[in-house]
N, C-alpha and C. Protein backbone atom coordinates (compact mmCIF):
# COMPACT_ATOMS: atom_id res chain seq x y z
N UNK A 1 57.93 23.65 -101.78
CA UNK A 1 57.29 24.95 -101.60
C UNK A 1 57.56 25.50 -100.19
N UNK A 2 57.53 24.44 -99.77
CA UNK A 2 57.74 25.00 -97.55
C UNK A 2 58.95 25.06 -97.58
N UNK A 3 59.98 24.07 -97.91
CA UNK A 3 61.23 24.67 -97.88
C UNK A 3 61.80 25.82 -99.05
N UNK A 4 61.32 26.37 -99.63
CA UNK A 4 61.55 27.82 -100.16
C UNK A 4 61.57 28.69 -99.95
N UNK A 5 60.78 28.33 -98.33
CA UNK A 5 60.06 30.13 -98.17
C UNK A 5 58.51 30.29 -98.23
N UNK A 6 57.74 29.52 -98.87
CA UNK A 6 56.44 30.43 -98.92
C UNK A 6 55.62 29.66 -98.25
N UNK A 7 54.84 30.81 -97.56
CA UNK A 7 53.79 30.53 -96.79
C UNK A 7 52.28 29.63 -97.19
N UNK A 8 51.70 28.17 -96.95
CA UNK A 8 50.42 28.31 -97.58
C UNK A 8 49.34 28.64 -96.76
N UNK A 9 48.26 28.96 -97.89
CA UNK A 9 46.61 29.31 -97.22
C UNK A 9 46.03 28.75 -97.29
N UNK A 10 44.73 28.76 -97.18
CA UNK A 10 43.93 27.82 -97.01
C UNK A 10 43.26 27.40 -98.43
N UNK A 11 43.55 27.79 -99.74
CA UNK A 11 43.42 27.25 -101.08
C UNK A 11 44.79 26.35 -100.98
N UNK A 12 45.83 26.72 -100.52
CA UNK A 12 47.00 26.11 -100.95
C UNK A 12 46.44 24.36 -99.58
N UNK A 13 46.13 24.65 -99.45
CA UNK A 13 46.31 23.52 -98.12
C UNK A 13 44.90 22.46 -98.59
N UNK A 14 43.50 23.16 -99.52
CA UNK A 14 42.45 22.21 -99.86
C UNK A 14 43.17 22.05 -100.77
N UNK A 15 43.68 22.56 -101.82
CA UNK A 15 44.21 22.06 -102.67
C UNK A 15 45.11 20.70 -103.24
N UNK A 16 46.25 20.82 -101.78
CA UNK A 16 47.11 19.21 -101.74
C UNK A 16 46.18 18.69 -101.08
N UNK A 17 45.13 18.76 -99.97
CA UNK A 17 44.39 17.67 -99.12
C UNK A 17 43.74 16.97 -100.39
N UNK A 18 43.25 17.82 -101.12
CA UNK A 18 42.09 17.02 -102.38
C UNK A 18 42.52 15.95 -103.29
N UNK A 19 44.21 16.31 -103.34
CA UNK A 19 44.97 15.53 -104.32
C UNK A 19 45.42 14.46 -103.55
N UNK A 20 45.51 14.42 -102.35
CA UNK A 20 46.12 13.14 -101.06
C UNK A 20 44.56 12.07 -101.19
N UNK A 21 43.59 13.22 -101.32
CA UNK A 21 42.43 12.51 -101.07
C UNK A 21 41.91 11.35 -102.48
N UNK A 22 42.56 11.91 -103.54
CA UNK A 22 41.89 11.24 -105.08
C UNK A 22 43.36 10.43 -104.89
N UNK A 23 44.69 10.50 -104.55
CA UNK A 23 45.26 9.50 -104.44
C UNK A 23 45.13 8.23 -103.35
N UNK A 24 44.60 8.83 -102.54
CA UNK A 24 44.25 8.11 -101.34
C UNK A 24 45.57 7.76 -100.52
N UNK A 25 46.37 8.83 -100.76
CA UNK A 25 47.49 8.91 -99.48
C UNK A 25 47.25 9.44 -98.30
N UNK A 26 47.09 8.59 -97.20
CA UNK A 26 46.89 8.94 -95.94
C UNK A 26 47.65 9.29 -95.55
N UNK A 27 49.20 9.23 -95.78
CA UNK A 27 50.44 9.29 -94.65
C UNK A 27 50.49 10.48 -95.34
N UNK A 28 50.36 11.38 -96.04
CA UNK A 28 50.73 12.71 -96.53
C UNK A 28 50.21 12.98 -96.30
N UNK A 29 48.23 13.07 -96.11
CA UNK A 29 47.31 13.50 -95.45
C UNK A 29 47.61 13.91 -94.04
N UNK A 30 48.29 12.71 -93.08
CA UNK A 30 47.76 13.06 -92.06
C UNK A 30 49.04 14.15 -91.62
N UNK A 31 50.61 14.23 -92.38
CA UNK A 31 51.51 14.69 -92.63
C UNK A 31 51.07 16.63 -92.60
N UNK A 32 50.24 17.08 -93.69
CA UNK A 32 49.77 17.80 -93.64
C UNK A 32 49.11 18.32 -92.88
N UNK A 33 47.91 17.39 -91.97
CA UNK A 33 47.23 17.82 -91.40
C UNK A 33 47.87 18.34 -89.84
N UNK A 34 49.06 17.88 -89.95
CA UNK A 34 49.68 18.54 -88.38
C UNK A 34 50.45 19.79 -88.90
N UNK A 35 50.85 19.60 -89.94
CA UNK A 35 51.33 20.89 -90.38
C UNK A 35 50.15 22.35 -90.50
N UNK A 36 48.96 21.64 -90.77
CA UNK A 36 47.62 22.39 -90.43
C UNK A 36 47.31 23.17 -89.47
N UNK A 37 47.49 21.84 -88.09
CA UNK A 37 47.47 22.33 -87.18
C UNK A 37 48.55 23.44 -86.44
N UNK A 38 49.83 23.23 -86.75
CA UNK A 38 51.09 23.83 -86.54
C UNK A 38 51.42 25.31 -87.08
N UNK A 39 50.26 25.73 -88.08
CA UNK A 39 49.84 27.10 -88.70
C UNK A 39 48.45 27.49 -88.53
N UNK A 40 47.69 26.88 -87.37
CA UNK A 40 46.79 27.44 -86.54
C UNK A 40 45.43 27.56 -87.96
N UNK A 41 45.78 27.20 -89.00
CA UNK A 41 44.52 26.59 -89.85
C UNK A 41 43.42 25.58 -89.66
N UNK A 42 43.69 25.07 -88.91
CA UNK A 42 42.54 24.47 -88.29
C UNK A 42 41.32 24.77 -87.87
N UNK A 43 40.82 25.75 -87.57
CA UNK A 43 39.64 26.31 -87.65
C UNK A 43 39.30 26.43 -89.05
N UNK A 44 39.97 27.09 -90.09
CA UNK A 44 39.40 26.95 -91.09
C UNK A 44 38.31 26.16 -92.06
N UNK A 45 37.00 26.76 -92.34
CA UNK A 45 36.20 25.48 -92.56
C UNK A 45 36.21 24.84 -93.89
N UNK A 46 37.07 25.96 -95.13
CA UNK A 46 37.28 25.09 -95.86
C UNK A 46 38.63 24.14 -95.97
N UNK A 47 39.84 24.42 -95.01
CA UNK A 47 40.64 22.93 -94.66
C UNK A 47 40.14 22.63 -93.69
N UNK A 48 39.26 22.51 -92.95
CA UNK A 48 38.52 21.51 -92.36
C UNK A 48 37.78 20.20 -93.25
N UNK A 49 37.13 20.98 -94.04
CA UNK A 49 36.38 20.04 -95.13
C UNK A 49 37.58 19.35 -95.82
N UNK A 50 38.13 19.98 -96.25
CA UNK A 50 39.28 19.15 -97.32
C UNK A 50 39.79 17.81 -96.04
N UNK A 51 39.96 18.09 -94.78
CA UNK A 51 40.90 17.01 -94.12
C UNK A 51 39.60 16.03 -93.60
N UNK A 52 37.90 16.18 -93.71
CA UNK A 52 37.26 14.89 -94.01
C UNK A 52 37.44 14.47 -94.91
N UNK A 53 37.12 14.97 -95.89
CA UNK A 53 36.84 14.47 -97.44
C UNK A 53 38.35 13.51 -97.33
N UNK A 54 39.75 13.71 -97.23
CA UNK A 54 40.56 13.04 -97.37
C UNK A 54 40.51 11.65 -96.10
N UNK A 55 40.05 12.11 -95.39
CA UNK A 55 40.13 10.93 -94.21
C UNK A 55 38.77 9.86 -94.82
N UNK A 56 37.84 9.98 -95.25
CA UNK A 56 36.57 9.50 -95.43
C UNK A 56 36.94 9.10 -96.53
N UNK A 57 37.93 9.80 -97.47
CA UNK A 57 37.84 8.50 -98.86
C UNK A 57 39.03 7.28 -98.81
N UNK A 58 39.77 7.58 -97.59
CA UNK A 58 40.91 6.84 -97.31
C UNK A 58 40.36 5.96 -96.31
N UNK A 59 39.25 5.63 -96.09
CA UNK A 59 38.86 4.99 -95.00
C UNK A 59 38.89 4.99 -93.43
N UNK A 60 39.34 6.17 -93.44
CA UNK A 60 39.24 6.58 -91.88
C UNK A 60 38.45 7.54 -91.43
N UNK A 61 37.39 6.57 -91.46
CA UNK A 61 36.11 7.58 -91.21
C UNK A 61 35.77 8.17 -89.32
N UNK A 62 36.30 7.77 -88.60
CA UNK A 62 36.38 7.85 -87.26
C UNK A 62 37.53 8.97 -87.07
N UNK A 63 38.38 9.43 -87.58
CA UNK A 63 39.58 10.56 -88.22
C UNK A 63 38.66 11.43 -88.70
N UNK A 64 38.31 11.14 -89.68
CA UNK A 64 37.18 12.56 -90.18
C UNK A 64 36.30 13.31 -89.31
N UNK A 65 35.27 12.14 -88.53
CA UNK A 65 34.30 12.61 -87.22
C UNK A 65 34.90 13.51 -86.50
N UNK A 66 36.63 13.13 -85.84
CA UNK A 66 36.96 13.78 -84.82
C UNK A 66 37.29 15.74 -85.89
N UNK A 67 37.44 15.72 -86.88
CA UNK A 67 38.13 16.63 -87.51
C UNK A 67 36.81 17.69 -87.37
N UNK A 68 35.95 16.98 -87.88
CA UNK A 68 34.75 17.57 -88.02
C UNK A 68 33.99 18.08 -86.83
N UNK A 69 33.90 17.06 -85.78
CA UNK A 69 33.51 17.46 -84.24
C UNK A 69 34.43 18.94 -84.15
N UNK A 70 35.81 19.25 -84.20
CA UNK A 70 36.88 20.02 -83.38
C UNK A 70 36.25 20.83 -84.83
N UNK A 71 35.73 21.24 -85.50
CA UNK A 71 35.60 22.49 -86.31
C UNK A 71 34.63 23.59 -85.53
N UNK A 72 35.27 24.87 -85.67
CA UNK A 72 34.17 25.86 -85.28
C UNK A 72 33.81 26.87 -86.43
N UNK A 73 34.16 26.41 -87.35
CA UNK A 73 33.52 27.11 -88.45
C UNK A 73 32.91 26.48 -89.56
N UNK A 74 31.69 25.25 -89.01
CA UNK A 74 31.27 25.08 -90.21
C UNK A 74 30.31 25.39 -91.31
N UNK A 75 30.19 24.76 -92.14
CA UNK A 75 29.35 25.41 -93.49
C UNK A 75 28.95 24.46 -93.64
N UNK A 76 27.53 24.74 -94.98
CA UNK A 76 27.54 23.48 -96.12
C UNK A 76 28.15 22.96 -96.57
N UNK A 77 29.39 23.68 -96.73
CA UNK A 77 30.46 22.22 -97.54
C UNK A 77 31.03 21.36 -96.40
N UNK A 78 31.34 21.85 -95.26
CA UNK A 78 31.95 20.76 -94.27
C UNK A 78 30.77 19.81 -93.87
N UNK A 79 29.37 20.43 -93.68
CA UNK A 79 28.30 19.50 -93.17
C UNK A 79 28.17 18.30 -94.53
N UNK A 80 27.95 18.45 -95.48
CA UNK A 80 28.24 17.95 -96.47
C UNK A 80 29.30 17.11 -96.79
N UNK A 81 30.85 17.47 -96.54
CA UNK A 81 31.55 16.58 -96.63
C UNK A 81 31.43 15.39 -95.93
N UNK A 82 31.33 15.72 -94.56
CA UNK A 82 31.11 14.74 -93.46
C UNK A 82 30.09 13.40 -94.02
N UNK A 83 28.73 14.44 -94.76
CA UNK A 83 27.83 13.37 -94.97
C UNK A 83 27.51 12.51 -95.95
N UNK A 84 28.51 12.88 -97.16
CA UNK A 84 29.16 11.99 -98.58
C UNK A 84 30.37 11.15 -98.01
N UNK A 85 31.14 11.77 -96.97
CA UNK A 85 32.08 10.56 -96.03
C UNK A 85 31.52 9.56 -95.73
N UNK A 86 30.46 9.50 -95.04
CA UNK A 86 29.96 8.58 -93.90
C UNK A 86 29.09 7.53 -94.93
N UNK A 87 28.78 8.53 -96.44
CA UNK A 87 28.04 7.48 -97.37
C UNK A 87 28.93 6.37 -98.51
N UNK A 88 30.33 6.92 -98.09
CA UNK A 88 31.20 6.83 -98.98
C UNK A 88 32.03 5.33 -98.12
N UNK A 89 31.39 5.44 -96.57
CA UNK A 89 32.37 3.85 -95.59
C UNK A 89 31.42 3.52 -95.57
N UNK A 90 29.88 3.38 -96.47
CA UNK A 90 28.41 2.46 -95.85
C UNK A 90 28.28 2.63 -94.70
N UNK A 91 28.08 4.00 -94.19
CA UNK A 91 27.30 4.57 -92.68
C UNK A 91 26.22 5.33 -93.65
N UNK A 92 25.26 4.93 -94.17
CA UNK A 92 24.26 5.35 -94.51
C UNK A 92 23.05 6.19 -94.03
N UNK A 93 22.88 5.40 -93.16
CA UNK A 93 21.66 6.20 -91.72
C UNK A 93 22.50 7.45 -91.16
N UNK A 94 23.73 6.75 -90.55
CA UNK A 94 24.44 7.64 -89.98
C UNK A 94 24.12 9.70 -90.99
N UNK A 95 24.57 9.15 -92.55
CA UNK A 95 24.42 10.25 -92.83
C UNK A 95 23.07 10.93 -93.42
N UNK A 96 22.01 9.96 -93.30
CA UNK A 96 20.66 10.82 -92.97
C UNK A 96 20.68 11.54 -91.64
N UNK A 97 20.88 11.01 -90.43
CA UNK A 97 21.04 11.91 -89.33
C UNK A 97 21.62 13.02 -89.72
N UNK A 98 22.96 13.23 -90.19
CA UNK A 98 24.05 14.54 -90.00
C UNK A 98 23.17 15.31 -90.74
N UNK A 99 22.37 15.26 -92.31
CA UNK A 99 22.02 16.05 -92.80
C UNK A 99 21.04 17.06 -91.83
N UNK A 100 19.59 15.55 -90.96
CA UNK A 100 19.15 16.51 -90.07
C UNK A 100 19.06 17.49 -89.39
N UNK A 101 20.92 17.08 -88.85
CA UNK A 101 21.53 17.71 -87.65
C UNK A 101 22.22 19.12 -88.13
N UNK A 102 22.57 19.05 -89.66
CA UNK A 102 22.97 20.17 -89.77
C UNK A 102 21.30 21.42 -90.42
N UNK A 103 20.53 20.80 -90.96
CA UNK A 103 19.25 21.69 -90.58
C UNK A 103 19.19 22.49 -89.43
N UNK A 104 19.30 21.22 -88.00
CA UNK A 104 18.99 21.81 -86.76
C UNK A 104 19.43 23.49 -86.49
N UNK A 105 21.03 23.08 -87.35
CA UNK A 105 22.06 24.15 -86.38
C UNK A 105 21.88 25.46 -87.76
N UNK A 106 20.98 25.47 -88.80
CA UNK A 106 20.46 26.46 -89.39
C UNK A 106 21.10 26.72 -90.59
N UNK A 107 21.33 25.44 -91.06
CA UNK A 107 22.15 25.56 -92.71
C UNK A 107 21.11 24.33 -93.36
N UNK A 108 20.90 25.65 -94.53
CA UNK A 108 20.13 24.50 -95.53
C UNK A 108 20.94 24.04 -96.52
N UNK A 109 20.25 22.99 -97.06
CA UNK A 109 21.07 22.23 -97.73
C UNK A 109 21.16 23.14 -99.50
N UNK A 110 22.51 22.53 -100.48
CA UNK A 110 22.22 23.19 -101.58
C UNK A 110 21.78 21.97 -102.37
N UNK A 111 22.04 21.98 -103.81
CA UNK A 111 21.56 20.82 -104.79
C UNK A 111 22.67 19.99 -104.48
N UNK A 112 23.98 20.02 -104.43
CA UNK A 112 24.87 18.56 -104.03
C UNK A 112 24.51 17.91 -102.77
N UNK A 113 24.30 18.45 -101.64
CA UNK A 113 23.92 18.05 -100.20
C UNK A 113 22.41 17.34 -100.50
N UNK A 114 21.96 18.03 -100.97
CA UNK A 114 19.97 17.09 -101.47
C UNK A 114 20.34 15.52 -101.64
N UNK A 115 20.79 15.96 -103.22
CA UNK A 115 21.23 14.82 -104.14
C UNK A 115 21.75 14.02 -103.70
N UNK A 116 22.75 14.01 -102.59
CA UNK A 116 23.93 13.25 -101.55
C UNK A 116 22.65 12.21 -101.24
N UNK A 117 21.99 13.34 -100.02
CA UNK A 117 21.28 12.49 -99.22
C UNK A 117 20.16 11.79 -99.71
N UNK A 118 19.57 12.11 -100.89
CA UNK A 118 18.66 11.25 -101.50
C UNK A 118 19.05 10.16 -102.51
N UNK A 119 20.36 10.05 -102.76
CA UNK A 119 20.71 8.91 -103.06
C UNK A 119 21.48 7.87 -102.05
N UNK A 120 21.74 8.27 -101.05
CA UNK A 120 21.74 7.41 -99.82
C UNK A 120 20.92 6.80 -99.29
N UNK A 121 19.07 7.27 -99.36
CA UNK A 121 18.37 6.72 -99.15
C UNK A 121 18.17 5.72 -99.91
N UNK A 122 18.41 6.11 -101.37
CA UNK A 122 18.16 4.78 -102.57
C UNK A 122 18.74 3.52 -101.94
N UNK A 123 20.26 3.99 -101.42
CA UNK A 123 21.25 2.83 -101.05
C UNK A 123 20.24 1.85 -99.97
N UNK A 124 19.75 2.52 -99.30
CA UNK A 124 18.67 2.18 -98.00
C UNK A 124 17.97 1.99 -98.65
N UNK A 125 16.88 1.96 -99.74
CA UNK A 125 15.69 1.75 -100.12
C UNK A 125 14.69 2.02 -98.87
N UNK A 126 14.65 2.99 -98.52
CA UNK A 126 14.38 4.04 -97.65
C UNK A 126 13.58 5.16 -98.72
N UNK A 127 12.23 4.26 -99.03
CA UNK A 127 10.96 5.18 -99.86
C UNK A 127 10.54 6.57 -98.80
N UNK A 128 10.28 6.43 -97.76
CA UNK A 128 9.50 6.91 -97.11
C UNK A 128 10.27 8.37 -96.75
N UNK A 129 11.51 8.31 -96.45
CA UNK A 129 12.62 9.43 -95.54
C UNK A 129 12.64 10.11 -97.73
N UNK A 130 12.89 9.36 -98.56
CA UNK A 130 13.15 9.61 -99.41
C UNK A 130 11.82 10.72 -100.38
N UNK A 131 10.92 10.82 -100.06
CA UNK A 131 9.77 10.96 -100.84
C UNK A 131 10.03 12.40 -99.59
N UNK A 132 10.30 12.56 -98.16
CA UNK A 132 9.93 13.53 -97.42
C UNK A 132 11.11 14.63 -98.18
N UNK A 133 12.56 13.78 -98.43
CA UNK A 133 13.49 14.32 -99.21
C UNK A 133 12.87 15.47 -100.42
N UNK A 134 11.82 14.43 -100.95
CA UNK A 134 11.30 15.00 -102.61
C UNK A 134 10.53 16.05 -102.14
N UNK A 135 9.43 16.13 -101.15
CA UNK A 135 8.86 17.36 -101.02
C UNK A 135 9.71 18.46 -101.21
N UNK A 136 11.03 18.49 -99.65
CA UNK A 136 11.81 19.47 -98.99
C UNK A 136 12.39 19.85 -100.65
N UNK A 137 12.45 19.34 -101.89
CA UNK A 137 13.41 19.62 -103.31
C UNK A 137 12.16 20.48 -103.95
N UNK A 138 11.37 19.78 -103.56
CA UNK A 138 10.11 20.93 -104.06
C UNK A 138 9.00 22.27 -103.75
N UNK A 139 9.99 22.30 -102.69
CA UNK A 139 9.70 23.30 -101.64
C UNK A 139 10.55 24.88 -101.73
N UNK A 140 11.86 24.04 -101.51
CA UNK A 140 13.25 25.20 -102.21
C UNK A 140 13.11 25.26 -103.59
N UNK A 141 12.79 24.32 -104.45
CA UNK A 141 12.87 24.58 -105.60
C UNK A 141 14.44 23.81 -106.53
N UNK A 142 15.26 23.20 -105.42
CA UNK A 142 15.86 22.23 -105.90
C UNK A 142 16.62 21.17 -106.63
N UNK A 143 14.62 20.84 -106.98
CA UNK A 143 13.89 19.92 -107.83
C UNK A 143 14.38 20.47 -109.47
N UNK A 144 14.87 21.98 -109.37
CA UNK A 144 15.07 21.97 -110.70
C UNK A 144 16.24 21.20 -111.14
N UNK A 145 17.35 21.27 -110.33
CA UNK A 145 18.86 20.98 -110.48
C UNK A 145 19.02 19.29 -110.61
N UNK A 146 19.87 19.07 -111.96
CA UNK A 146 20.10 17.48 -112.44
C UNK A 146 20.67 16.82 -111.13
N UNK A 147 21.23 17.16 -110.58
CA UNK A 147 21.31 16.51 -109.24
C UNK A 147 21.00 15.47 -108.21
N UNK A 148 19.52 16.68 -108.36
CA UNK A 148 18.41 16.47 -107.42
C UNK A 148 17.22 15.45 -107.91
N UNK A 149 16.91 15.71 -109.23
CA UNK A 149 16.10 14.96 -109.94
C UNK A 149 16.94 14.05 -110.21
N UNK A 150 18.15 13.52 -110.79
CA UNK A 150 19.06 12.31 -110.79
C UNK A 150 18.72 11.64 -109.67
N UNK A 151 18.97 12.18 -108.71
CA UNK A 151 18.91 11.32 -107.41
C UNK A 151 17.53 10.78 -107.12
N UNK A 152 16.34 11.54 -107.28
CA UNK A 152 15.13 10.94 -107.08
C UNK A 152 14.91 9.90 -108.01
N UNK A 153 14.84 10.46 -109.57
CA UNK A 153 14.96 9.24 -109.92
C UNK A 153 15.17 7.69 -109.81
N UNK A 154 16.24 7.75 -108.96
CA UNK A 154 17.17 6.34 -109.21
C UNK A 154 16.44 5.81 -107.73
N UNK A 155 16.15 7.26 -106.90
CA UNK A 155 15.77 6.60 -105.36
C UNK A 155 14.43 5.90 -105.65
N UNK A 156 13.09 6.39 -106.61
CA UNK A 156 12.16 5.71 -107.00
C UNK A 156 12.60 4.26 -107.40
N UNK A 157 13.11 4.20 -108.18
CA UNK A 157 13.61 2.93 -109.27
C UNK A 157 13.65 1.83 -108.25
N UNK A 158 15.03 2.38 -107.26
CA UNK A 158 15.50 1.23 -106.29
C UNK A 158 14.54 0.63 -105.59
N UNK A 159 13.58 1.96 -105.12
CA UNK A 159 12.63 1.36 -104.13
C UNK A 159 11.52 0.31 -104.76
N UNK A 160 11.15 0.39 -106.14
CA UNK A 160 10.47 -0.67 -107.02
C UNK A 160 9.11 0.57 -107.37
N UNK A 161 9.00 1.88 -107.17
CA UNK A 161 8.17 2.69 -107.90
C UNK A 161 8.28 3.39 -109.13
N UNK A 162 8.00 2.43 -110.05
CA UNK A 162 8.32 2.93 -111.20
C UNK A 162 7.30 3.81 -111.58
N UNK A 163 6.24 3.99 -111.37
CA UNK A 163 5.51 4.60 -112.50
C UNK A 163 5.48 6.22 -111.72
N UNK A 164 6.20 6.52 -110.40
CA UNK A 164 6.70 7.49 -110.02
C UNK A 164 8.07 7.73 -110.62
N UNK A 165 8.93 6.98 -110.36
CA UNK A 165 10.10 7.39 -111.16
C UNK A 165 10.43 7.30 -113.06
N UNK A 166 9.14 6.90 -113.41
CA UNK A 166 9.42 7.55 -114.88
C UNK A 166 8.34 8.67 -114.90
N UNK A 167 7.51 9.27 -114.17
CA UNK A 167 6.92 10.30 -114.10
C UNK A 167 8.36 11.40 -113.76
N UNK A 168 9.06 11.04 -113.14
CA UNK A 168 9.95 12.38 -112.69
C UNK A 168 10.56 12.26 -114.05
N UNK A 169 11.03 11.47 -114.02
CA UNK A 169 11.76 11.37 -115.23
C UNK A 169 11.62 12.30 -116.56
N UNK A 170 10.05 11.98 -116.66
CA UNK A 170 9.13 12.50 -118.62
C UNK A 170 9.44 14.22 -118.05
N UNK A 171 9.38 14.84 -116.91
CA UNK A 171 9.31 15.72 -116.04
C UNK A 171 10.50 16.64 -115.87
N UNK A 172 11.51 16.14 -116.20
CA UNK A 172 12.64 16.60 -116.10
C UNK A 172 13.01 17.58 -117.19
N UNK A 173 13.56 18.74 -116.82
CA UNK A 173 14.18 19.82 -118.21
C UNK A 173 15.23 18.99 -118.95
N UNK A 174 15.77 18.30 -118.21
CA UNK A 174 16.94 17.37 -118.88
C UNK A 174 16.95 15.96 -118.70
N UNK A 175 16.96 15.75 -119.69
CA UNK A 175 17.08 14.07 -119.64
C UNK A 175 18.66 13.74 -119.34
N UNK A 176 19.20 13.59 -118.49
CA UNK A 176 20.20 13.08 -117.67
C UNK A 176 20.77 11.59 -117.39
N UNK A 177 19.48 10.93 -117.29
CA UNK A 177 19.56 9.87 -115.90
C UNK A 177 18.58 8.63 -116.97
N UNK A 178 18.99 7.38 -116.39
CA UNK A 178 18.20 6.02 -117.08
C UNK A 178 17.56 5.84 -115.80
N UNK A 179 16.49 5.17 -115.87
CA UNK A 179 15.57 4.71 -114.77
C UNK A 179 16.42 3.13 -114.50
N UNK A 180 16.27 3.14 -112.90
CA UNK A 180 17.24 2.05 -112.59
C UNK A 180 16.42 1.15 -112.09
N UNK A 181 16.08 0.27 -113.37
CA UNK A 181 15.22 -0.59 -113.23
C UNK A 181 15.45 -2.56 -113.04
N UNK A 182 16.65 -2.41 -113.80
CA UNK A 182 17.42 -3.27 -114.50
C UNK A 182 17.72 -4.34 -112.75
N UNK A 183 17.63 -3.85 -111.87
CA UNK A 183 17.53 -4.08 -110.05
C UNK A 183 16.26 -5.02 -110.14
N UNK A 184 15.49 -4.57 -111.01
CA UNK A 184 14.03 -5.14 -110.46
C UNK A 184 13.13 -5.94 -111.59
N UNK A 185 14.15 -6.27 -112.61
CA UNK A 185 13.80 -7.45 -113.65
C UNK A 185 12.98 -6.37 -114.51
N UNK A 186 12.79 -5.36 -114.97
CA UNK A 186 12.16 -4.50 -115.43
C UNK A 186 12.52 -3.90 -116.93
N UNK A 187 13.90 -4.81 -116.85
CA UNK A 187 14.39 -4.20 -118.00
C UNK A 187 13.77 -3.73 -119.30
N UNK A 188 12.98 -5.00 -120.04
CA UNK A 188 11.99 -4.42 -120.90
C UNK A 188 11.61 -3.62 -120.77
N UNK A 189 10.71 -3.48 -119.56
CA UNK A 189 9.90 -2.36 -119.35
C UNK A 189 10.43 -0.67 -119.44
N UNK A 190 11.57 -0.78 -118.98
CA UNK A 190 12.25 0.60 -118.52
C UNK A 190 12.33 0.90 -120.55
N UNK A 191 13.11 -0.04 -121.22
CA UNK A 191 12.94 0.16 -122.63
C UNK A 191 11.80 0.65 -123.40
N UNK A 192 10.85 -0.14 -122.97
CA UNK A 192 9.76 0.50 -123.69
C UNK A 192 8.92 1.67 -123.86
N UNK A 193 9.52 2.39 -122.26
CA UNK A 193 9.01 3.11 -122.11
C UNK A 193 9.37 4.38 -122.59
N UNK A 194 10.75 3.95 -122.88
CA UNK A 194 11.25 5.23 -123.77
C UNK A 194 11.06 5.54 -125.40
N UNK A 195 10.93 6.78 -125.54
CA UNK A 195 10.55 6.46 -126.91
C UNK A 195 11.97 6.21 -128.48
N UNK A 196 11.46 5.57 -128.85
CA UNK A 196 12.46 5.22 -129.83
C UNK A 196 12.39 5.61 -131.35
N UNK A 197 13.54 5.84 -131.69
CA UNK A 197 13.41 6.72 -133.10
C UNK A 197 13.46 5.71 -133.88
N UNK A 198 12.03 5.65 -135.01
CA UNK A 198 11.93 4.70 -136.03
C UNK A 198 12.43 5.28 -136.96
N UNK A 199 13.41 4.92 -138.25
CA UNK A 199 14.09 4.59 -139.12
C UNK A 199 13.03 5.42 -140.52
């Protein structure tokens, strides 16, 4: 395509980063990413996002930070990428902070960014940051999106509160999600509680 003649933009440029990123080619990644830089796209915040997301699923999560630090245009999706990166190399805490941090600087979160971070807490069994999570979903309103309720769900389960997390559960417009119980010897229980179609 570059040797033809045509110019890319910044769809053309998330576009191959996303596909380097689900292949997990770094050397074309990082190939691109000077070519990024070399067409002054780099500010851009959605190939900004695309060149974490590819560094963070390729394991170079210290590559992503710096990409992300040098952005001056970010959004929810770059604050976000960064913080499914950092959950994606087991920097867990790390990406409860960023979510904070991007509050600070005056971006709220949408239903993927929630959901992110409240199933990172599950990973943490981190009840407490997680339940402040559930308010802030019920506050915006959230709480409606499978997402968001997926994620609480499973964050109850992990933490060993079940009779909160099959309350969200009965609660839900959509039944989506199994209670993740099966962690906590519960299995029966999680069964029974569902109802079952007799014959």
């Amino acid at each position: 395509m570059i040797l033809a003649g045509f110019t890319m933009d910044q769809f053309t440029f998330g576009s191959v980063l996303t596909a380097c990123g689900s292949l997990l080619a770094l050397g074309e990644g990082k190939q691109i990413h000077a070519y990024v830089i070399r067409t002054d796209h780099k500010d851009n915040g959605f190939v900004g996002s695309a060149l974490v997301d590819i560094y963070s699923k390729c394991k170079s999560i210290k590559s992503g930070e710096t990409v992300f630090e040098r952005m001056t245009q970010k959004n929810v999706v770059s604050w976000t990428a960064m913080l499914v990166g950092y959950g994606q190399n087991g920097f867990s805490e790390e990406a409860v902070k960023i979510f904070f941090e991007m509050q600070r600087n005056g971006f709220e979160p949408d239903d993927f960014t929630l959901g992110s971070v409240i199933s990172l807490c599950a990973n943490l069994a981190s009840l407490e940051e997680g339940a402040q999570f559930h308010c802030q979903a019920l506050v915006s309103g959230l709480i409606s999106f499978i997402t968001v309720s997926n994620a609480l769900v499973t964050l109850y389960g992990k933490c060993g509160s079940m009779e909160d997390s099959y309350q969200l559960f009965i609660e839900m417009n959509t039944r989506g999600s199994f209670l993740d119980c099966i962690t906590h010897r519960k299995a029966n229980e999680t069964i029974d509680s569902f109802p079952v179609k007799q014959d």
